[in-house]
N, C-alpha and C. Protein backbone atom coordinates (compact mmCIF):
# COMPACT_ATOMS: atom_id res chain seq x y z
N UNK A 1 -19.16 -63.67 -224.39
CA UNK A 1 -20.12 -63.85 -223.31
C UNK A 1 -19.59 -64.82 -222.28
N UNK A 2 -18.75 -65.84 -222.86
CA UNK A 2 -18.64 -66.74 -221.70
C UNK A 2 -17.50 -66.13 -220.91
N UNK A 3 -16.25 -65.46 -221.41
CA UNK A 3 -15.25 -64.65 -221.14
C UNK A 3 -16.26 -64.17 -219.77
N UNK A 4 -17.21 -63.24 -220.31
CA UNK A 4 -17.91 -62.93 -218.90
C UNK A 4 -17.99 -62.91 -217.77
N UNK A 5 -18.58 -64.01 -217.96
CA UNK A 5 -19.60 -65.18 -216.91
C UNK A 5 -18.42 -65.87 -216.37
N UNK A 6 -16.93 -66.76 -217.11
CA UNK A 6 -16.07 -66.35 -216.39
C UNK A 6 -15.29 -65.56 -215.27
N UNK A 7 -15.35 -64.29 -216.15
CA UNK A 7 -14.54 -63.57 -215.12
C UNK A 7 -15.65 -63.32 -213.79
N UNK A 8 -16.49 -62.62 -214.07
CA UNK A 8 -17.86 -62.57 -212.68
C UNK A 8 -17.96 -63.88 -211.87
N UNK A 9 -17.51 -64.96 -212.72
CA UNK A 9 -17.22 -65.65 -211.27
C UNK A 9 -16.06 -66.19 -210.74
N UNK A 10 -14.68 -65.60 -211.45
CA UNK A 10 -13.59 -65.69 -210.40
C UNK A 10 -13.37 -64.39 -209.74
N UNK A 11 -14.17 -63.55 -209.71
CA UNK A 11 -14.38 -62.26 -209.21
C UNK A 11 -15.03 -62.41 -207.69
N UNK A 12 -15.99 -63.09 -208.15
CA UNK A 12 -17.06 -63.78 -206.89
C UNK A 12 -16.46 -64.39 -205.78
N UNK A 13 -15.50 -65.95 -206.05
CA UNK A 13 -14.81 -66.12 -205.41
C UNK A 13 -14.28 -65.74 -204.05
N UNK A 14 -13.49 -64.71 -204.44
CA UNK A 14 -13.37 -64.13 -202.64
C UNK A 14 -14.13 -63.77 -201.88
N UNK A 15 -15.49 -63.22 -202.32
CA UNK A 15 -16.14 -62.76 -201.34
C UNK A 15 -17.30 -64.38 -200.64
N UNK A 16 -17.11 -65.34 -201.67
CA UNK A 16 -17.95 -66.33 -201.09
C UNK A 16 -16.91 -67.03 -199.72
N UNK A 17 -15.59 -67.08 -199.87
CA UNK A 17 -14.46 -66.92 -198.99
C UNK A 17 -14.55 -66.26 -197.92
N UNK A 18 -14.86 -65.32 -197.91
CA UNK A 18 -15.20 -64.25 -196.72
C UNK A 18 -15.90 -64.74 -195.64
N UNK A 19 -17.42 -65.14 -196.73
CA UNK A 19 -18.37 -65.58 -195.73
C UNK A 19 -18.34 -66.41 -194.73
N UNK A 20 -17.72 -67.55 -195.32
CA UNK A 20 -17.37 -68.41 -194.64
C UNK A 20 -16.39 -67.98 -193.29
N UNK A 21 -15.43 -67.34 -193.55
CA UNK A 21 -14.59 -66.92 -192.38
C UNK A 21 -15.49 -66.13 -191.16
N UNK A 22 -16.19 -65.53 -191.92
CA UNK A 22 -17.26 -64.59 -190.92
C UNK A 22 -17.68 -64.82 -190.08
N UNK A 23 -18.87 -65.75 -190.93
CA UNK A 23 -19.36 -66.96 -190.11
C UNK A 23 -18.80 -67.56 -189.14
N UNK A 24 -17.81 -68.22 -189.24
CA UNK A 24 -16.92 -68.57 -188.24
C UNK A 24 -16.61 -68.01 -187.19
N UNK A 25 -16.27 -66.51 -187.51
CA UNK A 25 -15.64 -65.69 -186.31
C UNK A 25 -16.94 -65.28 -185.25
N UNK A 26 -18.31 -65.25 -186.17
CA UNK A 26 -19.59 -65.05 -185.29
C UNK A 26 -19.72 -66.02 -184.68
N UNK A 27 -19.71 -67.17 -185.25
CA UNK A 27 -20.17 -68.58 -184.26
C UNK A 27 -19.10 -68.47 -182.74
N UNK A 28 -17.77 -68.25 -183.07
CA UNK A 28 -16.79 -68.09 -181.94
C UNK A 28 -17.32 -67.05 -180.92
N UNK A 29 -17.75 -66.02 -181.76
CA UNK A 29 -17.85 -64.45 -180.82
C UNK A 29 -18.89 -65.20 -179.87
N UNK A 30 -19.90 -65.69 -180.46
CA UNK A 30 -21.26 -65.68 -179.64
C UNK A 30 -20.72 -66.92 -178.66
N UNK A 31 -20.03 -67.82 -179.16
CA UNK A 31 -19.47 -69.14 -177.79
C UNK A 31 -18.93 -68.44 -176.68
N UNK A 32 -17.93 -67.50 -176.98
CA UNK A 32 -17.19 -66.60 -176.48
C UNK A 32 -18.02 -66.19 -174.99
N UNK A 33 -19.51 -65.14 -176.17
CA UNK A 33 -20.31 -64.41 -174.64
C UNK A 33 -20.89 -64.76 -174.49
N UNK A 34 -21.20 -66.22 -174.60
CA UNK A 34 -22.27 -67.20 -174.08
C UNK A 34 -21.12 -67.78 -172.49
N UNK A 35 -20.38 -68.28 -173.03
CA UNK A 35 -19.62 -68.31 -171.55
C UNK A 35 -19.46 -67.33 -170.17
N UNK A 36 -18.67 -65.58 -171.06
CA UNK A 36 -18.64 -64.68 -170.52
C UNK A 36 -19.85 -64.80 -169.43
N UNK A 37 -20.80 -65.06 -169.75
CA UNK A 37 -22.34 -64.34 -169.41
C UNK A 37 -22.73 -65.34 -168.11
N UNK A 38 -22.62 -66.31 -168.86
CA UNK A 38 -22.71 -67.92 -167.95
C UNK A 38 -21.77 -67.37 -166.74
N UNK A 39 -20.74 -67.04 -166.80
CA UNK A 39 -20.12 -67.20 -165.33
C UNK A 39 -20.27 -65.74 -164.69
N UNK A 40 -20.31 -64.92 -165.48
CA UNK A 40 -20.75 -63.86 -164.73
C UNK A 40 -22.16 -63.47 -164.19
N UNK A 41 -23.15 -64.26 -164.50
CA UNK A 41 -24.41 -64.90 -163.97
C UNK A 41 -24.17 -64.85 -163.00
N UNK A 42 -23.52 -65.89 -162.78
CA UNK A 42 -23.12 -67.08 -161.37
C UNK A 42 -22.69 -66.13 -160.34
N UNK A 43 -21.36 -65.16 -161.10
CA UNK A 43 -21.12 -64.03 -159.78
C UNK A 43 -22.00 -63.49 -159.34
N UNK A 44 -23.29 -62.59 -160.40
CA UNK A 44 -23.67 -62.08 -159.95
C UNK A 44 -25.02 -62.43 -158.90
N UNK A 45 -25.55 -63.42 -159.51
CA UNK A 45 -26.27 -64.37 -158.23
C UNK A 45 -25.54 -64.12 -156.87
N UNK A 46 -24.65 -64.92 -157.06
CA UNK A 46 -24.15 -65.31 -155.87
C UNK A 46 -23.79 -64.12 -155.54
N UNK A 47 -23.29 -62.67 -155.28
CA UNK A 47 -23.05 -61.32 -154.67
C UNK A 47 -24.58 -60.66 -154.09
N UNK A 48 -25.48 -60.98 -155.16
CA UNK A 48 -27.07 -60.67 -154.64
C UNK A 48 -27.51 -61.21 -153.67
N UNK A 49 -27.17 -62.67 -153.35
CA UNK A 49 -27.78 -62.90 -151.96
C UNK A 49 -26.94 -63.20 -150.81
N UNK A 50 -25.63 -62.67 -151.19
CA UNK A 50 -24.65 -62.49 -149.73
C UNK A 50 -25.19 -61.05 -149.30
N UNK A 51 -25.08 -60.43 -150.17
CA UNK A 51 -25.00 -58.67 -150.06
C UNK A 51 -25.84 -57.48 -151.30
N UNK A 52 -26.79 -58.20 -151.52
CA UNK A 52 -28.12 -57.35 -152.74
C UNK A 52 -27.00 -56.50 -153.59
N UNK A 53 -27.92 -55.65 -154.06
CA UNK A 53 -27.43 -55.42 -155.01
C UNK A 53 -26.08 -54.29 -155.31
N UNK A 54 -25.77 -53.97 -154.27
CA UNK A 54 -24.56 -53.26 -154.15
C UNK A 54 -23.24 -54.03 -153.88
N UNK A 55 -23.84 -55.34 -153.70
CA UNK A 55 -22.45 -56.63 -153.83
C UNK A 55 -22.75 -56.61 -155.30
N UNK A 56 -23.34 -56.77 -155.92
CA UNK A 56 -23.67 -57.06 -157.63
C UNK A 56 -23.27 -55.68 -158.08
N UNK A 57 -23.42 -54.60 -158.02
CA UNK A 57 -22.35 -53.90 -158.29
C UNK A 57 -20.70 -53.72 -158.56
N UNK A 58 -20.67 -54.44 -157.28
CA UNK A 58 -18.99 -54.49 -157.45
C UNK A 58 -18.69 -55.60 -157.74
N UNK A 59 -19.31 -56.51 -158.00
CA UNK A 59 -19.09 -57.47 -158.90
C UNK A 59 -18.60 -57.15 -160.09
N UNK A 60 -19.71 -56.32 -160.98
CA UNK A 60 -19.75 -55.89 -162.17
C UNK A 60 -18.44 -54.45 -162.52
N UNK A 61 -18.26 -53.89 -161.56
CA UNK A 61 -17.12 -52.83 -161.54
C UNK A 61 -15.80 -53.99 -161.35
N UNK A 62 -15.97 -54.83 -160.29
CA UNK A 62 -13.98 -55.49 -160.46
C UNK A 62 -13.93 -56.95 -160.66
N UNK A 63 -14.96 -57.21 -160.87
CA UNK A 63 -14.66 -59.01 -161.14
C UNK A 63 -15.00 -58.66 -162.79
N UNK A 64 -15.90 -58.19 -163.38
CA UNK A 64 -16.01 -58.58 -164.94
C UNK A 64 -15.33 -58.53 -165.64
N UNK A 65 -14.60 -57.37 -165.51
CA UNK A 65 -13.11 -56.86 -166.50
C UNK A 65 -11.97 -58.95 -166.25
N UNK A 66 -12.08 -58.90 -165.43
CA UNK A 66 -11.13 -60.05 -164.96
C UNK A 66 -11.48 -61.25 -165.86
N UNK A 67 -12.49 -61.08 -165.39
CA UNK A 67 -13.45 -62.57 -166.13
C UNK A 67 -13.93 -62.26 -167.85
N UNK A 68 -13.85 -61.04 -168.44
CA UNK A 68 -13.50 -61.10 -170.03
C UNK A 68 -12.37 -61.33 -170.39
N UNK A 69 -11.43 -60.78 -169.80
CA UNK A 69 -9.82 -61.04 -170.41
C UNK A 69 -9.62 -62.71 -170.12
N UNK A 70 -10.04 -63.27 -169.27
CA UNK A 70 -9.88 -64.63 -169.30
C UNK A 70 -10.92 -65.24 -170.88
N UNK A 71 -11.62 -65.03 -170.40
CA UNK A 71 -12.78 -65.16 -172.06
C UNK A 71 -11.65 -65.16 -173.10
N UNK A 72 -11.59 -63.38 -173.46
CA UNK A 72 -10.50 -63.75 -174.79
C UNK A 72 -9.41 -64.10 -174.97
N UNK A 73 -8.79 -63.82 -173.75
CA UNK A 73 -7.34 -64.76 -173.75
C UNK A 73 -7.60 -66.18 -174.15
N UNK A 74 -8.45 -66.29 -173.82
CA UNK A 74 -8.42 -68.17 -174.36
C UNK A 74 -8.46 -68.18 -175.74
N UNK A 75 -9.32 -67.56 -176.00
CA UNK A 75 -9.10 -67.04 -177.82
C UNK A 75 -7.87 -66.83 -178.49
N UNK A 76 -7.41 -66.34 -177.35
CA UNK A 76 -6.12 -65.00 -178.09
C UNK A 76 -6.55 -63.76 -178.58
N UNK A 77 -7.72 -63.27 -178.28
CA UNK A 77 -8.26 -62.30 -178.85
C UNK A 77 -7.75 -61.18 -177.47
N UNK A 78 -8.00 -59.89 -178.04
CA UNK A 78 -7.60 -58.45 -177.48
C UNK A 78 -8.91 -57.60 -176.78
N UNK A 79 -8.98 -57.69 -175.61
CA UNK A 79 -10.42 -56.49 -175.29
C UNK A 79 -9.93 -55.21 -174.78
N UNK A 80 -10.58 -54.31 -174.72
CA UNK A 80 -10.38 -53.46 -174.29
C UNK A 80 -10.81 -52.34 -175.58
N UNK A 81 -10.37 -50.86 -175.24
CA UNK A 81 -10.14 -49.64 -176.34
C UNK A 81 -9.34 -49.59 -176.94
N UNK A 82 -9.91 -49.69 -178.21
CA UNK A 82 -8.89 -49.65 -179.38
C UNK A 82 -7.64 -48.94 -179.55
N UNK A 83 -7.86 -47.53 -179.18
CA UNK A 83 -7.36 -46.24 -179.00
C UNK A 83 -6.65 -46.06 -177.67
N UNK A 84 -5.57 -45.38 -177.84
CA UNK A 84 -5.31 -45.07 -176.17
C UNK A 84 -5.84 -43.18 -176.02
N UNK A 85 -6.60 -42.82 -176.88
CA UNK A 85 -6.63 -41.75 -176.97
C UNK A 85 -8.22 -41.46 -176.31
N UNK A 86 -9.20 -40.55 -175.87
CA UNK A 86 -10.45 -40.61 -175.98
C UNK A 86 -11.01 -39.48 -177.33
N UNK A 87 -12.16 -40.44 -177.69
CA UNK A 87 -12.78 -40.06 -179.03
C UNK A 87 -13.69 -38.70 -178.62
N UNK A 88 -13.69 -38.25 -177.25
CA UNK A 88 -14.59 -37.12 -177.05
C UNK A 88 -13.27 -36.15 -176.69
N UNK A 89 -13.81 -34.97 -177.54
CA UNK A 89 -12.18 -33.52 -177.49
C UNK A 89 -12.50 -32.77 -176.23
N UNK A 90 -11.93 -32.69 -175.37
CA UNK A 90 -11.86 -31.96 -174.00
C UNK A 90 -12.48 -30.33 -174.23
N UNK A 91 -13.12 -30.36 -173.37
CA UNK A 91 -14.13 -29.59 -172.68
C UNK A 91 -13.17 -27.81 -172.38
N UNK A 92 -12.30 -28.61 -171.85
CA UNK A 92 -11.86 -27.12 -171.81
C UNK A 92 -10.85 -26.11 -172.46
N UNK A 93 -10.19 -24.79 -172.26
CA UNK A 93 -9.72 -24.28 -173.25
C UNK A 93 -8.49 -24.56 -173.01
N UNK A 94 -7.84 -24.58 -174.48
CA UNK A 94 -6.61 -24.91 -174.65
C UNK A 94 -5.84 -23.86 -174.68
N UNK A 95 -4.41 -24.11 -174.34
CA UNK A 95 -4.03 -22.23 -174.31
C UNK A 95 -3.83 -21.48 -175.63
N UNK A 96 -3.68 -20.35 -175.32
CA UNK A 96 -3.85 -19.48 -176.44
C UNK A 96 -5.28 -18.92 -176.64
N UNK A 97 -6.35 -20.06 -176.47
CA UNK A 97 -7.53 -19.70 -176.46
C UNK A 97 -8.77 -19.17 -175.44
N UNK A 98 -9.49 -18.47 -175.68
CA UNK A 98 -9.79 -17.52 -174.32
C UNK A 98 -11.31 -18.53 -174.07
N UNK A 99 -11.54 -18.46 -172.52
CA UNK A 99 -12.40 -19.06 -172.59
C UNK A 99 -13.51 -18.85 -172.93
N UNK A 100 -14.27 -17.32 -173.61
CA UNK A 100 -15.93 -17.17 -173.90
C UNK A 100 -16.07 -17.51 -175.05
């Protein structure tokens, strides 16, 4: 029995390990887009009352991309698509195949 209760808890072990790392990486993520958000606020304020909301548009189309990669670069972290591929299969026919 104690053999057991032993092993179940050097078994345990890693995963109480885990948590901790987790944790961690959430507390970072959320500092992370708590900043992100904070300054992209600020842009977007400030584009709304030079030029409403079609300045806040293009805010959000060419300044945000700019202003995340600064975010995770400070990290060292990677944004973007995982994939260089897209996860949706094209629409149209491939050859060989007829289109009806």
């Amino acid at each position: 029995m104690r053999k057991l209760i032993v092993m179940g808890i050097t078994l345990c072990l890693p995963l109480l390990a885990g948590a901790d790392e987790t944790q961690q990486r959430t507390a970072d993520s959320r500092a992370v887009i708590k900043a992100f958000f904070g300054e992209l606020k600020g842009e977007l304020e400030g584009a709304m009352k030079s030029g409403g909301p079609v300045n806040a548009i293009a805010v959000c189309n060419q300044k945000a991309p700019g202003i995340a990669k600064q975010h995770s670069a400070a990290k060292g972290w990677g944004s973007g698509a995982p994939a260089s591929r897209s996860a949706i299969p094209p629409t149209h026919p491939t050859p060989g195949k007829s289109t009806c």
